[in-house]
C-alpha atoms as a PDB file:
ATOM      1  CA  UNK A   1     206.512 388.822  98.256  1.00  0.00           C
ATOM      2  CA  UNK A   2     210.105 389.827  99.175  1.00  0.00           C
ATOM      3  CA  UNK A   3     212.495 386.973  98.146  1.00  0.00           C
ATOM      4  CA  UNK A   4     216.531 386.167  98.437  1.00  0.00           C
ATOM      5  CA  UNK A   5     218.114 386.181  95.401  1.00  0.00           C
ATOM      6  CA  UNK A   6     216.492 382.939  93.403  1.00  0.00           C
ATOM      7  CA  UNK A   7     219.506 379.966  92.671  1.00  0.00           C
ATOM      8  CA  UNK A   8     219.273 379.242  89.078  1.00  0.00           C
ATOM      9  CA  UNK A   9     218.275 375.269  88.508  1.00  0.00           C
ATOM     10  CA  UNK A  10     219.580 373.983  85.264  1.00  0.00           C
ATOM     11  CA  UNK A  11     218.475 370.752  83.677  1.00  0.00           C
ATOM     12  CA  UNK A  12     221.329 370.335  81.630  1.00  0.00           C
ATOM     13  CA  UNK A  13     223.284 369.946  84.648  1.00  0.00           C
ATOM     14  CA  UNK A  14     220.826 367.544  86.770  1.00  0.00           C
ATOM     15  CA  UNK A  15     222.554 364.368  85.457  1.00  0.00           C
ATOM     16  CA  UNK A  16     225.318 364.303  88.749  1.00  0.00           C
ATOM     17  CA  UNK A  17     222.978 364.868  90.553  1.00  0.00           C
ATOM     18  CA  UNK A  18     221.365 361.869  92.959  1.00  0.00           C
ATOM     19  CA  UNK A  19     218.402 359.969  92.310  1.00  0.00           C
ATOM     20  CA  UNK A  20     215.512 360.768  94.962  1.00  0.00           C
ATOM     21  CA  UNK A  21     212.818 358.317  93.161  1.00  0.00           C
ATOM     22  CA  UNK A  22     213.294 355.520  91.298  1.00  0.00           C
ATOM     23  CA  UNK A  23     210.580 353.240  89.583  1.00  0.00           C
ATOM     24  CA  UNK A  24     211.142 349.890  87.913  1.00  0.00           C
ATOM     25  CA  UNK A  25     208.688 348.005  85.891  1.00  0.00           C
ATOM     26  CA  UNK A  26     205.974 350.182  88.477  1.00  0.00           C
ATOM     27  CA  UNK A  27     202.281 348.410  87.969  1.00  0.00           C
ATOM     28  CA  UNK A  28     199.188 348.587  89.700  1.00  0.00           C
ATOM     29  CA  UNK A  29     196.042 347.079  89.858  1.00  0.00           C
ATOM     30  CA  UNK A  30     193.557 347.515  92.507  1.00  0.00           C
ATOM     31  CA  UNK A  31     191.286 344.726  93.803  1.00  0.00           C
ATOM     32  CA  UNK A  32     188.288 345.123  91.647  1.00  0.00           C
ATOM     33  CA  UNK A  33     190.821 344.376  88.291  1.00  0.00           C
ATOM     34  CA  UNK A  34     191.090 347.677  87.331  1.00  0.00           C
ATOM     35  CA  UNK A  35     194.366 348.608  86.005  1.00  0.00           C
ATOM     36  CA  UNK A  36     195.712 352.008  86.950  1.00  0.00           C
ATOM     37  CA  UNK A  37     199.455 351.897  86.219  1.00  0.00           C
ATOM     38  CA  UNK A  38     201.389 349.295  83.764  1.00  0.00           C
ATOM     39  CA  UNK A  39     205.460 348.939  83.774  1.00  0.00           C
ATOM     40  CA  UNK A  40     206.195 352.662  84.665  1.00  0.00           C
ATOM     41  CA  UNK A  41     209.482 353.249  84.203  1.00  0.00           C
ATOM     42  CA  UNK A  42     211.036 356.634  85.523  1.00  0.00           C
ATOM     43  CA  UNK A  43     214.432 358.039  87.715  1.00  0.00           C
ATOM     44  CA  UNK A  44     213.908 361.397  89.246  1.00  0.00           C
ATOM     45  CA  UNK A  45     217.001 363.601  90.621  1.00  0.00           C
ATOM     46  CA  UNK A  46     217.231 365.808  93.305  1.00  0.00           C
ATOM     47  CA  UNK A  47     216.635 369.552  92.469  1.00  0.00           C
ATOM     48  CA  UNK A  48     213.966 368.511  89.661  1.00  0.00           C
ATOM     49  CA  UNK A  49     210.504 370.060  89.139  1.00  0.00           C
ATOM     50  CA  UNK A  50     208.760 367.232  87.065  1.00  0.00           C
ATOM     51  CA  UNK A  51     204.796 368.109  86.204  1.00  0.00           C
ATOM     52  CA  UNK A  52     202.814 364.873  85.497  1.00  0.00           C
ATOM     53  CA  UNK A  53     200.220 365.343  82.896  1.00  0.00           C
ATOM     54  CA  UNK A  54     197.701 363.554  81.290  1.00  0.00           C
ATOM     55  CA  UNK A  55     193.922 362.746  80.855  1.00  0.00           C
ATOM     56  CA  UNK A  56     191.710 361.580  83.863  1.00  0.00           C
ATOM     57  CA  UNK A  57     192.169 358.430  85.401  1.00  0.00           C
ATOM     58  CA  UNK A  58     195.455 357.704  84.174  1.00  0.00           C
ATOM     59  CA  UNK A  59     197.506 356.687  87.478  1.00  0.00           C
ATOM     60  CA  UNK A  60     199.069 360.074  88.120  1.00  0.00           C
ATOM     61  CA  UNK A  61     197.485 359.999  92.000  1.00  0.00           C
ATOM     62  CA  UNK A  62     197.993 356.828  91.817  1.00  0.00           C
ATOM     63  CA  UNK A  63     202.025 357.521  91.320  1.00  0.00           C
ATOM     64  CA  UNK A  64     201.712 360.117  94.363  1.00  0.00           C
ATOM     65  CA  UNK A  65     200.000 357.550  96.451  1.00  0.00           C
ATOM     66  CA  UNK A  66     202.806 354.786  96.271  1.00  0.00           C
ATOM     67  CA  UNK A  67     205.303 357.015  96.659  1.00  0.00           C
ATOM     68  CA  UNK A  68     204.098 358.662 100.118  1.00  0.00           C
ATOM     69  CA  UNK A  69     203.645 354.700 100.976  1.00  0.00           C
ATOM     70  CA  UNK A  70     199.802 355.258 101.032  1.00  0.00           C
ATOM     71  CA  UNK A  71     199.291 352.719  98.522  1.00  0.00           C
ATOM     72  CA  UNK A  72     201.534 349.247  97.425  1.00  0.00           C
ATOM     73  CA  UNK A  73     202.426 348.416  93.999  1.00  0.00           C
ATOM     74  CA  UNK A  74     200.975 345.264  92.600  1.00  0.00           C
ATOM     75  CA  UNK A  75     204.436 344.476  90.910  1.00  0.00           C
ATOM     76  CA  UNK A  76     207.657 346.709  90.067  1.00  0.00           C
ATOM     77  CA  UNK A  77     210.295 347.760  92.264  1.00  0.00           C
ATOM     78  CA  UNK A  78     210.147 351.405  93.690  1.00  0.00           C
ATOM     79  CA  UNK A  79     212.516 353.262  95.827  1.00  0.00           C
ATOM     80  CA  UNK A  80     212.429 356.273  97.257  1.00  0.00           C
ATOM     81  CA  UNK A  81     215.540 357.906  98.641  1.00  0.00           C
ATOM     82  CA  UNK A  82     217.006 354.425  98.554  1.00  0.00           C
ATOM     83  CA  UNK A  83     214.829 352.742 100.212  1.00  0.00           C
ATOM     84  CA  UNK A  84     211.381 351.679 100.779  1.00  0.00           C
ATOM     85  CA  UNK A  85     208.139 354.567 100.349  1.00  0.00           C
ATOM     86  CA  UNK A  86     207.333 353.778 103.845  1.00  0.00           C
ATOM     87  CA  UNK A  87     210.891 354.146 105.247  1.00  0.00           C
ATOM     88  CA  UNK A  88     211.486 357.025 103.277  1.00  0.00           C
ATOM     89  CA  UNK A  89     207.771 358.399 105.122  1.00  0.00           C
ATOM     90  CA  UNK A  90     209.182 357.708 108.333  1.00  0.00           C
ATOM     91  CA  UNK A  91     212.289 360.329 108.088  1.00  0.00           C
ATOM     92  CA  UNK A  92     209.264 363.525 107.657  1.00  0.00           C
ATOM     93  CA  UNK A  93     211.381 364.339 104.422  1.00  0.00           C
ATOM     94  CA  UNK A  94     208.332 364.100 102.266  1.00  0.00           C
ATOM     95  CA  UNK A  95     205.430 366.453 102.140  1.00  0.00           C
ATOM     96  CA  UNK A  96     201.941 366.494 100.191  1.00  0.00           C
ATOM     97  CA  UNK A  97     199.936 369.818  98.980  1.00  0.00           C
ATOM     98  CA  UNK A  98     196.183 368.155  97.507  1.00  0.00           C
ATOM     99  CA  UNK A  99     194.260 370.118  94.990  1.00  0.00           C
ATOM    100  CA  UNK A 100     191.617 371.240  98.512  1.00  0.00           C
ATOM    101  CA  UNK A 101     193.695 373.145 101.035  1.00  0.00           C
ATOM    102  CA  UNK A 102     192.654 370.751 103.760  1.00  0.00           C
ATOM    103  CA  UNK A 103     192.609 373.308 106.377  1.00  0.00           C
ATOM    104  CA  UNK A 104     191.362 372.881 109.570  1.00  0.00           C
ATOM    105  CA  UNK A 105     188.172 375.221 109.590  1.00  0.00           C
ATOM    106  CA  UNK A 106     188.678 376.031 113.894  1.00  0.00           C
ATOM    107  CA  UNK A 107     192.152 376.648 113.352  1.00  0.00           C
ATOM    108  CA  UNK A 108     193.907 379.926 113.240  1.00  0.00           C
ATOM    109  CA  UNK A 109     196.300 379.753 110.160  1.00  0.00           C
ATOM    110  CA  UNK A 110     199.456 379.694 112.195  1.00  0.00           C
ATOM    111  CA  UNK A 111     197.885 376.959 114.437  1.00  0.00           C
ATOM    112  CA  UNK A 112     197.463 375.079 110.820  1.00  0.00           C
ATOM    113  CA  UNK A 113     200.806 375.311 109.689  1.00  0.00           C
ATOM    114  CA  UNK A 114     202.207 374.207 112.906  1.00  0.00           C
ATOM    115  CA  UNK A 115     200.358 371.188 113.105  1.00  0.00           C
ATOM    116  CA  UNK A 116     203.045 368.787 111.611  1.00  0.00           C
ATOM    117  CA  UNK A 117     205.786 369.994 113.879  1.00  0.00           C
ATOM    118  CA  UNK A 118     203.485 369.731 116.614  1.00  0.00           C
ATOM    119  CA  UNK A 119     202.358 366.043 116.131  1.00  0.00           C
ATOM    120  CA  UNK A 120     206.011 364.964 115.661  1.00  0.00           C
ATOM    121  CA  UNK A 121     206.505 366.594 119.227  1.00  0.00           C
ATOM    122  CA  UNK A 122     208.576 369.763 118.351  1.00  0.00           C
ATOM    123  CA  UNK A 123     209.031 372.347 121.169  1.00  0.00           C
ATOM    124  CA  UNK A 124     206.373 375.144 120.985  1.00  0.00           C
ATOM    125  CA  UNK A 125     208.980 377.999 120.417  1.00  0.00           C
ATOM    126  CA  UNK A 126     210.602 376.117 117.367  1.00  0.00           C
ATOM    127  CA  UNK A 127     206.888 375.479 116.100  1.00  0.00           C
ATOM    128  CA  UNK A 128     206.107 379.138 115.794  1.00  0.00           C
ATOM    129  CA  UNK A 129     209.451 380.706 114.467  1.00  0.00           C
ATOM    130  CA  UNK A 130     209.391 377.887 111.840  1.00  0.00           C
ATOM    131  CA  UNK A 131     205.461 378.830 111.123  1.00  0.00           C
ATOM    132  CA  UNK A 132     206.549 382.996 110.730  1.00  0.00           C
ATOM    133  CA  UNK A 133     209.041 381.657 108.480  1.00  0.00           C
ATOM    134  CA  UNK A 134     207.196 380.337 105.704  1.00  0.00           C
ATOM    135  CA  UNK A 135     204.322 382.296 106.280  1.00  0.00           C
ATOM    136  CA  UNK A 136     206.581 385.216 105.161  1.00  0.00           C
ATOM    137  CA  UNK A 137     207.796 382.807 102.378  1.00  0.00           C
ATOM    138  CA  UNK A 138     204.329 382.681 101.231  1.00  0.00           C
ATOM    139  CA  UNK A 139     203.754 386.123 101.727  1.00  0.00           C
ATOM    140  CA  UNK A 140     200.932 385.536 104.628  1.00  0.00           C
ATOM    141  CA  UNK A 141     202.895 386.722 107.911  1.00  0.00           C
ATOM    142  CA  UNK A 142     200.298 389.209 108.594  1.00  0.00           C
ATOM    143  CA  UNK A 143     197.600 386.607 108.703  1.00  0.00           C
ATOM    144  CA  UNK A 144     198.925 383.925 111.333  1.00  0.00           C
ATOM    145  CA  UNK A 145     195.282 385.126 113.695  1.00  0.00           C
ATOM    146  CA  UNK A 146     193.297 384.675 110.939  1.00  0.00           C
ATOM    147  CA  UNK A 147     190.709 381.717 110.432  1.00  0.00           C
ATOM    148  CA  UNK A 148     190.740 379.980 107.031  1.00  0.00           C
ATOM    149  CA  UNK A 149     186.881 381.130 106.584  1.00  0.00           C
ATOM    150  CA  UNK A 150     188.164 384.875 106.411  1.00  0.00           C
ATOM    151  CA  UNK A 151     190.812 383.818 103.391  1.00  0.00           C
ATOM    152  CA  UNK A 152     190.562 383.981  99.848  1.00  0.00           C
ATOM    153  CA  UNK A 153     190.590 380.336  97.835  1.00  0.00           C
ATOM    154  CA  UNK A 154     194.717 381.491  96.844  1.00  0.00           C
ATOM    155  CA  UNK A 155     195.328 382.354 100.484  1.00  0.00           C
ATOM    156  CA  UNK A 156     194.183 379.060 101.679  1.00  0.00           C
ATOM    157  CA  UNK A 157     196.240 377.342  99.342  1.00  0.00           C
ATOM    158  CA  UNK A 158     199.428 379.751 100.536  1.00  0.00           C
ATOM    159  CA  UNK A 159     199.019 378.272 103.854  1.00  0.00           C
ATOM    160  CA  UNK A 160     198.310 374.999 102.547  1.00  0.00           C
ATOM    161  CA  UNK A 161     201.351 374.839 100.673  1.00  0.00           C
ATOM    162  CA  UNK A 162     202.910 376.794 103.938  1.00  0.00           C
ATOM    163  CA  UNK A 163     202.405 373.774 105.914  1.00  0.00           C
ATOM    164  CA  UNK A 164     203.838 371.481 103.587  1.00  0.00           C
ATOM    165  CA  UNK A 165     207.313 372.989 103.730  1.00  0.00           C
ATOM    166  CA  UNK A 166     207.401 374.065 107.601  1.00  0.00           C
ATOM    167  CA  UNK A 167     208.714 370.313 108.031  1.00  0.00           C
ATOM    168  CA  UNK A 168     211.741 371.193 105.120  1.00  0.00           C
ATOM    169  CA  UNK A 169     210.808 368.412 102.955  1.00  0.00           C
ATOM    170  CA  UNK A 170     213.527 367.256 100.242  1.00  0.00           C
ATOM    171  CA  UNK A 171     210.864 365.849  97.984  1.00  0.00           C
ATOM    172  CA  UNK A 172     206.929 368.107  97.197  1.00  0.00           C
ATOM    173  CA  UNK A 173     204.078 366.171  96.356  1.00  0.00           C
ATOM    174  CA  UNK A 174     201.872 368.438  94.512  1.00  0.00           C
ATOM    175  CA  UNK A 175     198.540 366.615  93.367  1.00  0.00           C
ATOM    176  CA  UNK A 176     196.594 369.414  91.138  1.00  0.00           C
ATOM    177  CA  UNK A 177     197.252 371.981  93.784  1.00  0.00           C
ATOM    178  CA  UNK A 178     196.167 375.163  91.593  1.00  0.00           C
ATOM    179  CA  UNK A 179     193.149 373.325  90.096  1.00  0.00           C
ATOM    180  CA  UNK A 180     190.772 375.014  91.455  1.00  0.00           C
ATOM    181  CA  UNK A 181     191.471 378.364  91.239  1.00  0.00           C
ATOM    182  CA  UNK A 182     190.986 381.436  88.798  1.00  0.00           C
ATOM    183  CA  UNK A 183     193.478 381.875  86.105  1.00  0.00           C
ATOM    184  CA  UNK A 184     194.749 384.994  87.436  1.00  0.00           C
ATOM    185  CA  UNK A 185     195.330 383.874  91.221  1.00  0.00           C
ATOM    186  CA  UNK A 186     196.498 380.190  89.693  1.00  0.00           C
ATOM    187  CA  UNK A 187     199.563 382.296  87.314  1.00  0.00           C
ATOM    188  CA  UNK A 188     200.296 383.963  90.685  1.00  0.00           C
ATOM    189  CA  UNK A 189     200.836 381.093  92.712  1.00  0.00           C
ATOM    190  CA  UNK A 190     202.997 379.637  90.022  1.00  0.00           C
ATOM    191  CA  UNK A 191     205.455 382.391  89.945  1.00  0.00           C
ATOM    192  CA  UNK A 192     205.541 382.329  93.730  1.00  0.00           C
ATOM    193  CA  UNK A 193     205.964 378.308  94.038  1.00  0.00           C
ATOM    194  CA  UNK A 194     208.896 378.943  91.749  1.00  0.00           C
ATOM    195  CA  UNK A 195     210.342 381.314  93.503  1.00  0.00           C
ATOM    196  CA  UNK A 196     209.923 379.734  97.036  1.00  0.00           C
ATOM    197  CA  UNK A 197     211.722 376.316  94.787  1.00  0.00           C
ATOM    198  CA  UNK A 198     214.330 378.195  93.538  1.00  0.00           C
ATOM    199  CA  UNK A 199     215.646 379.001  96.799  1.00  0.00           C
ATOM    200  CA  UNK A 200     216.143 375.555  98.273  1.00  0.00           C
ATOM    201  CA  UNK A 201     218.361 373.842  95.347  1.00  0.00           C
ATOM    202  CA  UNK A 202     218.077 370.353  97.179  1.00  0.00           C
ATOM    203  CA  UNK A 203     214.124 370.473  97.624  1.00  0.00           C
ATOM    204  CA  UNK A 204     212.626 368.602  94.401  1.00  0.00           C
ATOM    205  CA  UNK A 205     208.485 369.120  93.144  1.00  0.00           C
ATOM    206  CA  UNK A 206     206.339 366.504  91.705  1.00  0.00           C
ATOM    207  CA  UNK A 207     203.328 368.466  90.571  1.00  0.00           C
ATOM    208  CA  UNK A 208     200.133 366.710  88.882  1.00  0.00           C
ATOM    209  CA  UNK A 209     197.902 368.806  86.410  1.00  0.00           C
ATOM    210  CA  UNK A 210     196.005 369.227  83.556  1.00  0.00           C
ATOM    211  CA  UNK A 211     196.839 372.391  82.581  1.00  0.00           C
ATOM    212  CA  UNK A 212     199.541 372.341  79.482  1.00  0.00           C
ATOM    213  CA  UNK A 213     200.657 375.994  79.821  1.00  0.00           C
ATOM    214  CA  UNK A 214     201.413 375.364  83.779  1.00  0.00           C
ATOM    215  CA  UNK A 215     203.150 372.455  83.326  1.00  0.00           C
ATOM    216  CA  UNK A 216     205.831 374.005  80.834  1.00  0.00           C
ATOM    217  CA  UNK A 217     205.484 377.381  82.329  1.00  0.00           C
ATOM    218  CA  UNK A 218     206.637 375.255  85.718  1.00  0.00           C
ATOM    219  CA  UNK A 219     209.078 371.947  84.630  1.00  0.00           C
ATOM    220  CA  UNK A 220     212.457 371.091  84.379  1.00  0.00           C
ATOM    221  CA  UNK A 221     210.723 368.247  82.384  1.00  0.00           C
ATOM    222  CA  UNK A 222     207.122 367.305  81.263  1.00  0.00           C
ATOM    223  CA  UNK A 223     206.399 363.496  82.243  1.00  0.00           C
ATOM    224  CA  UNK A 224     203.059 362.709  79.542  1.00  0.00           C
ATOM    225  CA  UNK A 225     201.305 359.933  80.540  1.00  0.00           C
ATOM    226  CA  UNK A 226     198.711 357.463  78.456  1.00  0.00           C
ATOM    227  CA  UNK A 227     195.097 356.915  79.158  1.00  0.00           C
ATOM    228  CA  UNK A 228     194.360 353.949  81.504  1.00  0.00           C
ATOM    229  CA  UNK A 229     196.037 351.569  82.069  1.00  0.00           C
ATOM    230  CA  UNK A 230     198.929 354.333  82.583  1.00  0.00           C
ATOM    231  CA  UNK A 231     202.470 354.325  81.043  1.00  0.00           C
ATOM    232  CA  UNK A 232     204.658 357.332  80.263  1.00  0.00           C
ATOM    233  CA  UNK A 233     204.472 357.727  76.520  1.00  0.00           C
ATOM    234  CA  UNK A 234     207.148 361.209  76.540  1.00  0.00           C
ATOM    235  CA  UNK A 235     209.419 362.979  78.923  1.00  0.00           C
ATOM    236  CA  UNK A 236     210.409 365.754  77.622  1.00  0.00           C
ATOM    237  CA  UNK A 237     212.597 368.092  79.114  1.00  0.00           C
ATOM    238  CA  UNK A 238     211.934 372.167  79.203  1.00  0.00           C
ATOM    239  CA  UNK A 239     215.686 373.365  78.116  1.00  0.00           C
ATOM    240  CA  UNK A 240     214.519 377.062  79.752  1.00  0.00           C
ATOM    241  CA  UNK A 241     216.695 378.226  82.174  1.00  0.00           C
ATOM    242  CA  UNK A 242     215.708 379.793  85.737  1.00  0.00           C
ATOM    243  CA  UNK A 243     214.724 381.983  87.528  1.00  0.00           C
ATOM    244  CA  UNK A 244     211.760 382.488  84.676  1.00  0.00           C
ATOM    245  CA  UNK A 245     209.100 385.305  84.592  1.00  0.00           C
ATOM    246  CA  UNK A 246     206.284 385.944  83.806  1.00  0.00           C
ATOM    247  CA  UNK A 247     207.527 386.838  80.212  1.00  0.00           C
ATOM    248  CA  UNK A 248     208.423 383.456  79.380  1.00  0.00           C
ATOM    249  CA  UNK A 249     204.814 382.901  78.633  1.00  0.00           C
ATOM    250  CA  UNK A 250     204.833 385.157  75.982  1.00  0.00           C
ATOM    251  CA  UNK A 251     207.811 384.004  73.926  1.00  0.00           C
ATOM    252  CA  UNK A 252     207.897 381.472  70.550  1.00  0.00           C
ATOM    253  CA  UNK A 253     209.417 379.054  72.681  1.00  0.00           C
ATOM    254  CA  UNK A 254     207.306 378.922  75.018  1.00  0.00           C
ATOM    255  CA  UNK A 255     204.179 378.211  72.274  1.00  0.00           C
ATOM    256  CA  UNK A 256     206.290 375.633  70.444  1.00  0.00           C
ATOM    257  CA  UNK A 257     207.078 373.951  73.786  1.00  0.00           C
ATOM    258  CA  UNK A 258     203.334 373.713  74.819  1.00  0.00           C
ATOM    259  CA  UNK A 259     202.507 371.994  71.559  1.00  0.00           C
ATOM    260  CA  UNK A 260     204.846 369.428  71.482  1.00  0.00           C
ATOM    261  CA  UNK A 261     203.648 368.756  75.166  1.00  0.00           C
ATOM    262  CA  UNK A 262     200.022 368.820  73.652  1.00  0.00           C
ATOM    263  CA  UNK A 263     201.359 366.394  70.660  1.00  0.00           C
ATOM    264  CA  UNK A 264     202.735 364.275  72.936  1.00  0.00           C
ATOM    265  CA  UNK A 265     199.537 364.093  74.816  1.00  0.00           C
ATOM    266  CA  UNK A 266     197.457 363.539  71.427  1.00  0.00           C
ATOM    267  CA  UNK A 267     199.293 360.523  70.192  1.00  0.00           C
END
């Protein structure tokens, strides 16, 4: 996939720069007593690519969900580009990839990825130059005819994550988006979601996974969270400059970086 020139993110540097989400004290509990989320405290900057990890049922949707306004917390204070998750919803800055591409199965894949622009009423012509664009970004320009039934399981989550950014989001919601797919097509699409972040500076990714190795191979930081009821036990920054390749994976560093992650997750 032919790319500008990548900026290089640095998260020694991320400290000036503004705060996108803030959580206080975040808790929730849902009506039948269970508790997914207990005083979460956490301040995430603009430009950051935070991964989320941590076993099963630990509140990391659950995090997602209150931040797109989908769900309310119980107690806490949370703010979202200074002001309220549902506010912040309103100005179309904030976009969600899930773990299944959610493709519409009648839809061509152009016709998919225009669909946000054209339910906030966007003029047809604007709709499709903005579609070619990131189609090319996700290297899928020569499939805008196509019908998701005719795409591999990576190609449907190229458009997926396609129409997540057609809208120019400042903040990524990314809940397990690689999950389900084979280790060779999932390293892929990791090295072309970094690329594709690199070039917007200002755009910042929340990603939720399981996966150690992606979430270091990924991060400007690691956020390890406890079973349930959830709390953030670590944060622990990846000091690895970008752009990175695939290389990185190979190094010391890399290997003494996924075990303290895994440590962290242990204990």
């Amino acid at each position: 996939m032919a790319l500008n020139s990548p900026l290089i993110h640095d998260p020694s540097k991320l400290g000036a720069s503004p705060t996108f989400v803030s959580m206080e004290n975040l808790s929730k509990t849902y009506p039948n007593g269970t508790i997914a989320l207990q005083d979460v405290n956490l301040s995430i900057q603009e430009g950051e690519f935070l991964c989320f990890v941590g076993p099963s049922g630990c509140g990391k949707s659950t995090i997602f969900k209150m931040i797109t306004g989908l769900a309310k917390p119980s107690s806490g204070k949370l703010d979202v580009f200074g002001t309220t998750p549902k506010e912040a919803r309103k100005q179309s800055d904030i976009a969600f990839v899930f773990q299944d591409h959610t493709l519409l199965p009648w839809s061509t894949v152009e016709a998919n990825v225009r669909l946000p622009l054209e339910l906030r009423g966007v003029d047809k012509k604007t709709q499709k130059d903005e579609a070619q664009r990131v189609l090319e970004l996700v290297g899928l320009k020569d499939y805008m005819k196509v019908l998701p039934r005719q795409l591999s399981g990576g190609m449907k989550m190229r458009v997926s994550i396609a129409r997540a950014l057609i809208s120019r989001p400042k903040l990524l919601l990314m809940d397990e988006p690689f999950g389900a797919l084979d280790e060779i097509t999932r390293q892929t699409l990791q090295m072309e979601l970094l690329n594709i972040w690199q070039q917007d500076k200002s755009m910042t990714v929340l990603f939720v996974t399981h996966n150690v190795f992606e979430s270091v191979f990924l991060s400007t930081s690691v956020v390890v969270m406890t079973p349930r009821p959830g709390k953030i036990s670590a944060r622990l920054d990846i000091p690895v400059p970008f752009p990175r390749d695939e290389s990185f994976r190979t190094t010391a560093q890399f290997s003494d970086l996924v075990r303290e992650v895994s440590a962290a997750l242990e204990h």
